[in-house]
C-alpha atoms as a PDB file:
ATOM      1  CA  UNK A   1      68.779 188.837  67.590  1.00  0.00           C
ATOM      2  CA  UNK A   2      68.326 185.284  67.171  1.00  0.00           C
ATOM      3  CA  UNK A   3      66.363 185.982  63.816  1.00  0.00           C
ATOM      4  CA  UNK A   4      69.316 187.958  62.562  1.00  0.00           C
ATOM      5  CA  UNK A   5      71.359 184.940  63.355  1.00  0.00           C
ATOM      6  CA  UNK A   6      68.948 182.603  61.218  1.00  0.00           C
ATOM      7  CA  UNK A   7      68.915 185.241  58.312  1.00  0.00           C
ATOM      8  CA  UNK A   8      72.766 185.159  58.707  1.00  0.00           C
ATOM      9  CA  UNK A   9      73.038 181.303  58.693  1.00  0.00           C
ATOM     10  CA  UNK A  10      70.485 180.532  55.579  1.00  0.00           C
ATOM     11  CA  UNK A  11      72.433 183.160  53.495  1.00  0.00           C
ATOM     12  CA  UNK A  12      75.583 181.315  54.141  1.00  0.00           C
ATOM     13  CA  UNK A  13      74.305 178.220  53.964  1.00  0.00           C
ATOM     14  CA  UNK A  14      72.615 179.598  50.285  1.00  0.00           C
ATOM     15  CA  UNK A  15      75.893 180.950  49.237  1.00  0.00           C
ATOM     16  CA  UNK A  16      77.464 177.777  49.791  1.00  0.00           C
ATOM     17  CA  UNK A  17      75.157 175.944  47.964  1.00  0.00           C
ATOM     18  CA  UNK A  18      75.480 177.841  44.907  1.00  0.00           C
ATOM     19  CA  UNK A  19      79.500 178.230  44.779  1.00  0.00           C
ATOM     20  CA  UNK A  20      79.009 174.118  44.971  1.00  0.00           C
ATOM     21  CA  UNK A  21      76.698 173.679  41.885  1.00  0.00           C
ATOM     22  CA  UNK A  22      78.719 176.516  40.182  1.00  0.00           C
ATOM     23  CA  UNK A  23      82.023 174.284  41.103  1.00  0.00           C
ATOM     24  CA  UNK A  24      80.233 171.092  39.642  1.00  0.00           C
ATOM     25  CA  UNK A  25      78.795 173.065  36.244  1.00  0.00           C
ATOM     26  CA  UNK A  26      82.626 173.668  35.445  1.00  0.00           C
ATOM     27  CA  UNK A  27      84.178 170.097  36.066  1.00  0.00           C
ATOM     28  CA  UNK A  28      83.998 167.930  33.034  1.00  0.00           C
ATOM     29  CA  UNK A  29      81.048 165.029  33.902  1.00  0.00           C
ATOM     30  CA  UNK A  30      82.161 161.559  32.343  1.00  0.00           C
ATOM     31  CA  UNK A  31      80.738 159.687  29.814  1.00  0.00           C
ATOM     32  CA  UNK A  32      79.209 156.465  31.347  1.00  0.00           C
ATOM     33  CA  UNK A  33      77.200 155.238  28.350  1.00  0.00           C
ATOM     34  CA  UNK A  34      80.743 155.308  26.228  1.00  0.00           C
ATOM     35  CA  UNK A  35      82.593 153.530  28.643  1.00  0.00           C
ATOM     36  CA  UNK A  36      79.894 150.910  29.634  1.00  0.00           C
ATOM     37  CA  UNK A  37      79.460 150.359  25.882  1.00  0.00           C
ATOM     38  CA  UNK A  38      82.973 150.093  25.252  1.00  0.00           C
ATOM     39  CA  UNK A  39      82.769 147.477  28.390  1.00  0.00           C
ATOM     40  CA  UNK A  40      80.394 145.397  27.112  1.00  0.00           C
ATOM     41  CA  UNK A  41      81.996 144.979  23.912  1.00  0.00           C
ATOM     42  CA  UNK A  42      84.946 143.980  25.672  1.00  0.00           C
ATOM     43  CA  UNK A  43      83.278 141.749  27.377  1.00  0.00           C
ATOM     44  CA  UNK A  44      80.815 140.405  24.589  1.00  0.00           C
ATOM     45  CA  UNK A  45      84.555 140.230  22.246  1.00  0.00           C
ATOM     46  CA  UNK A  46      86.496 137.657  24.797  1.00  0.00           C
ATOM     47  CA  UNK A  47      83.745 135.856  26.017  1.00  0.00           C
ATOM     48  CA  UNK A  48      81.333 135.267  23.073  1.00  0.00           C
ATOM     49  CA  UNK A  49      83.560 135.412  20.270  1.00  0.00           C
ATOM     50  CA  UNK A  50      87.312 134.539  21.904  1.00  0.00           C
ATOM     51  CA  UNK A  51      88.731 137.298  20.507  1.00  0.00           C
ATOM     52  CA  UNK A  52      91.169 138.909  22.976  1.00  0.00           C
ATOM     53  CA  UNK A  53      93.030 142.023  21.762  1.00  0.00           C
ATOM     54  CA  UNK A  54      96.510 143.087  24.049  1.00  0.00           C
ATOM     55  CA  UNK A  55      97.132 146.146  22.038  1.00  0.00           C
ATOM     56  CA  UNK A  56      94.582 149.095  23.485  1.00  0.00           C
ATOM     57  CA  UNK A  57      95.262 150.385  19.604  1.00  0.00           C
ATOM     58  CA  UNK A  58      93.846 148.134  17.965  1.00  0.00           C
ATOM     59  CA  UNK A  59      91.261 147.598  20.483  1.00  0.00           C
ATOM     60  CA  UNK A  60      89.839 150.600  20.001  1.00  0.00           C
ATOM     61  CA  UNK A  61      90.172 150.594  16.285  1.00  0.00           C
ATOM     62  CA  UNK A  62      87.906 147.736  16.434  1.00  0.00           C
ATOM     63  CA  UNK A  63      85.309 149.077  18.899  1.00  0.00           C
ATOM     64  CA  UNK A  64      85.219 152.592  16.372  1.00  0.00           C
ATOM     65  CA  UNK A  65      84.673 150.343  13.466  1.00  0.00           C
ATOM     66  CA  UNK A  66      81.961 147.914  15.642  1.00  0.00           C
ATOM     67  CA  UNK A  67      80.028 151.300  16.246  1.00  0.00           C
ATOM     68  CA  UNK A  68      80.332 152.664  12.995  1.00  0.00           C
ATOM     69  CA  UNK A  69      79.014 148.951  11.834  1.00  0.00           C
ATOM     70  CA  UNK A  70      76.406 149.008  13.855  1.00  0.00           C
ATOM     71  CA  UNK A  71      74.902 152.700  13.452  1.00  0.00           C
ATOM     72  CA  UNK A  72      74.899 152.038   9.640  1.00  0.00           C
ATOM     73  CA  UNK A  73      73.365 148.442   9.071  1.00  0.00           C
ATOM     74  CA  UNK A  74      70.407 150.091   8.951  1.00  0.00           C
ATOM     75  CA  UNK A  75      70.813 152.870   6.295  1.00  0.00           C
ATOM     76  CA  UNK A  76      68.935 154.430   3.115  1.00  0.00           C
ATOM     77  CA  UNK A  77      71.409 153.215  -0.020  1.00  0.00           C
ATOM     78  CA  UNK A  78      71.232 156.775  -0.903  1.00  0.00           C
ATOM     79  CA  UNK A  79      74.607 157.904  -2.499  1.00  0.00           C
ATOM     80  CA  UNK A  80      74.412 162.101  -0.383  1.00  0.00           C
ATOM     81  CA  UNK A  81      77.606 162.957   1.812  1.00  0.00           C
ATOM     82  CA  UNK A  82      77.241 162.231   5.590  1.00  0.00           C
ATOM     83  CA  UNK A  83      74.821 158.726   5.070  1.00  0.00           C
ATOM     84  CA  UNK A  84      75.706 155.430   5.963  1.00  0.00           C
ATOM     85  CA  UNK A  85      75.748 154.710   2.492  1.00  0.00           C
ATOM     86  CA  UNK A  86      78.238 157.147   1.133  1.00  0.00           C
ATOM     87  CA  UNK A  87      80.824 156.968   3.465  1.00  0.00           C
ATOM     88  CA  UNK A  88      80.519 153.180   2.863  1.00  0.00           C
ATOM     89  CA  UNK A  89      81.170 154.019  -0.544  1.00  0.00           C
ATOM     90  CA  UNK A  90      84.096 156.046   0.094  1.00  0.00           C
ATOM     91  CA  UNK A  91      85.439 152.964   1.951  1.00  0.00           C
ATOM     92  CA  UNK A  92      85.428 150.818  -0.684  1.00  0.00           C
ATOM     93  CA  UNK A  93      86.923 150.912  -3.750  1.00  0.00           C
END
């Protein structure tokens, strides 16, 4: 008797343990790296340079243009679609 009652207990225990990873795989995880990134810029933006922005607009403009800056400076001046390079190109007249 009291093994059926262990048996009975571990499955439970099991099935609860799986409908709590399955409830976990389906919520949306966030994105630390983006938002410590977009932190530190923040931070790096009023206190090195001075440069406080109000408007979360153009704050973010900036911070997409500061990442696109910064995965291009290194790039290939090769003139193909998709490279640092061309879409630099595209940019400016």
């Amino acid at each position: 008797m009291l093994v059926f009652i262990v048996c009975v207990v571990q499955e439970a225990v099991k099935q609860q343990h799986i409908f709590q990873v399955t409830a976990l795989k389906e919520v949306e995880t966030p994105k630390v790296y983006d938002k410590i990134l977009r932190l530190t810029f923040d931070v790096a933006m009023s206190s090195l340079v001075g440069f406080n922005i109000q408007d979360e607009k153009e704050a973010t403009n900036l911070f997409q243009l500061f990442c696109d800056f910064a995965s291009n400076v290194i790039c290939l001046p090769l003139n193909i679609p998709g490279l640092g390079f061309h879409k630099v190109r595209l940019a400016c007249p």
